[in-house]
C-alpha atoms as a PDB file:
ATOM      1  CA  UNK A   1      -7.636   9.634  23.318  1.00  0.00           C
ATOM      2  CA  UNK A   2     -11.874   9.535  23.193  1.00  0.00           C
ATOM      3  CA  UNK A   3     -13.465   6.632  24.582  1.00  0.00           C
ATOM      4  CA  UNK A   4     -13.999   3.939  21.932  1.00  0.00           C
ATOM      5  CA  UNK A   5     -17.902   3.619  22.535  1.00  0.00           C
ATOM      6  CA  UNK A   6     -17.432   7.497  21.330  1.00  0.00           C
ATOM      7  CA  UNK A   7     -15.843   6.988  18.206  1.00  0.00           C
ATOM      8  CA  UNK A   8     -17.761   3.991  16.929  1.00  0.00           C
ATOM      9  CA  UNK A   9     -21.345   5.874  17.910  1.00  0.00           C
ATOM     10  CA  UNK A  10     -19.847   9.043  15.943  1.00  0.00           C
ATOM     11  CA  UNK A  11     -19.071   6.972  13.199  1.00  0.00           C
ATOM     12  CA  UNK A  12     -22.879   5.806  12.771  1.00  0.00           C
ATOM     13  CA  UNK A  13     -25.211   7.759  10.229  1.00  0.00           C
ATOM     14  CA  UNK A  14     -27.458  10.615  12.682  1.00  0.00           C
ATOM     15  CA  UNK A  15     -30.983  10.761  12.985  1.00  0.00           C
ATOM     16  CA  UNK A  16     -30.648  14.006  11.803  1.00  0.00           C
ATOM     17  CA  UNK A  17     -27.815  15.730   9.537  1.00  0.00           C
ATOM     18  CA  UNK A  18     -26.773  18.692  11.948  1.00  0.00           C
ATOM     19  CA  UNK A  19     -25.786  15.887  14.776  1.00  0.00           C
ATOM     20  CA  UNK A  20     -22.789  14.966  12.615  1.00  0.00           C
ATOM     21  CA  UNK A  21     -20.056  14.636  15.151  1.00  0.00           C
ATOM     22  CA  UNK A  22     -16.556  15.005  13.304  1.00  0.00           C
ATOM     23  CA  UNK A  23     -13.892  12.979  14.888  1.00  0.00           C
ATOM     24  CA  UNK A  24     -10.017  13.240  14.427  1.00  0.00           C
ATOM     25  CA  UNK A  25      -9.088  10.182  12.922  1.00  0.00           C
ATOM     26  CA  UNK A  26      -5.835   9.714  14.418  1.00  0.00           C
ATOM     27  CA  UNK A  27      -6.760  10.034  18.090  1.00  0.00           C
ATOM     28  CA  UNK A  28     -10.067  10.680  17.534  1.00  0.00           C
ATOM     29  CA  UNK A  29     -10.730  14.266  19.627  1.00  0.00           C
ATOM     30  CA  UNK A  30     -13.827  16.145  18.443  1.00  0.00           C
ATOM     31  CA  UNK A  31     -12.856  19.647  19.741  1.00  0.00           C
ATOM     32  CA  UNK A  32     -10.148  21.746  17.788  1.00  0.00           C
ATOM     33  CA  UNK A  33     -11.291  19.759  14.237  1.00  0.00           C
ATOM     34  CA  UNK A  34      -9.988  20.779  10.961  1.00  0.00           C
ATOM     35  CA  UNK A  35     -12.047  20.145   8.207  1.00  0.00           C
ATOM     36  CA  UNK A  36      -9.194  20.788   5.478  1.00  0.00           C
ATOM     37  CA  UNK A  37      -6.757  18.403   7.019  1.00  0.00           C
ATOM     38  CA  UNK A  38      -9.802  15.837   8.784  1.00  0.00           C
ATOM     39  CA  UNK A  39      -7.336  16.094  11.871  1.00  0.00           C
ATOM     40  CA  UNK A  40      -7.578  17.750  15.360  1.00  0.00           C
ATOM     41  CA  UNK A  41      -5.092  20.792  16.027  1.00  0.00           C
ATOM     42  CA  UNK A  42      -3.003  19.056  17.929  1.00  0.00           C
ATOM     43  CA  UNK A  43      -2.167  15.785  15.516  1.00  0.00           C
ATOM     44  CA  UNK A  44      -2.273  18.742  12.300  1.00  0.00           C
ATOM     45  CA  UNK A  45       0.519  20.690  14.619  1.00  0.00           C
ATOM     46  CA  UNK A  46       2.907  17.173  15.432  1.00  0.00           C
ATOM     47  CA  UNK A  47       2.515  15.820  11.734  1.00  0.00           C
ATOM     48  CA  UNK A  48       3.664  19.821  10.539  1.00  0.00           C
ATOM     49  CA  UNK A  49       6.451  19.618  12.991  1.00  0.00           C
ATOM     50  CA  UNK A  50       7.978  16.152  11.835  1.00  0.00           C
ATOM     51  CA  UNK A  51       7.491  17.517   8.279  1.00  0.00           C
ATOM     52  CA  UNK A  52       4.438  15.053   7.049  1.00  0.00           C
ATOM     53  CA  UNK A  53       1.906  17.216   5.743  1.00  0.00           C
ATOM     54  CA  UNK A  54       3.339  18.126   2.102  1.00  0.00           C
ATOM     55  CA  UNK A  55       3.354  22.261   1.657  1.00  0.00           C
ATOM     56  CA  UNK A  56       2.541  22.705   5.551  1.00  0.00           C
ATOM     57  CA  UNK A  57       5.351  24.105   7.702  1.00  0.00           C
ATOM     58  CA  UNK A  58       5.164  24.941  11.113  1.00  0.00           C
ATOM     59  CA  UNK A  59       6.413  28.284  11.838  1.00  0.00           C
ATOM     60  CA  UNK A  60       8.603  29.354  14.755  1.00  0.00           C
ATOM     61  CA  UNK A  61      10.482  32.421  15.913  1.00  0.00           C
END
């Protein structure tokens, strides 16, 4: 979980446009983002293992 000064300052508009900081919103981790699903890896890879992202399936061998 990121520090909750972290998330509200990412959440503010930048100075500039290239110091965008994208945020998970479910735990709010900035590393491993996915732009498609707005999700870090690890929340996109628990939410395709329980089944909860519709045409996503997480594959195993």
């Amino acid at each position: 979980m990121a520090r909750l000064a972290l998330i509200v300052k990412a959440q503010k508009k930048p100075k500039y446009s290239t110091r965008i900081v994208r945020r998970c919103w479910k735990c709010g981790r900035k590393h491993g983002y996915m732009r498609k699903f707005d999700m870090c890896r690890i929340c996109v890879r628990e939410l395709a293992s329980n089944g909860e992202i519709p045409g996503l399936k997480k594959s195993s061998w």
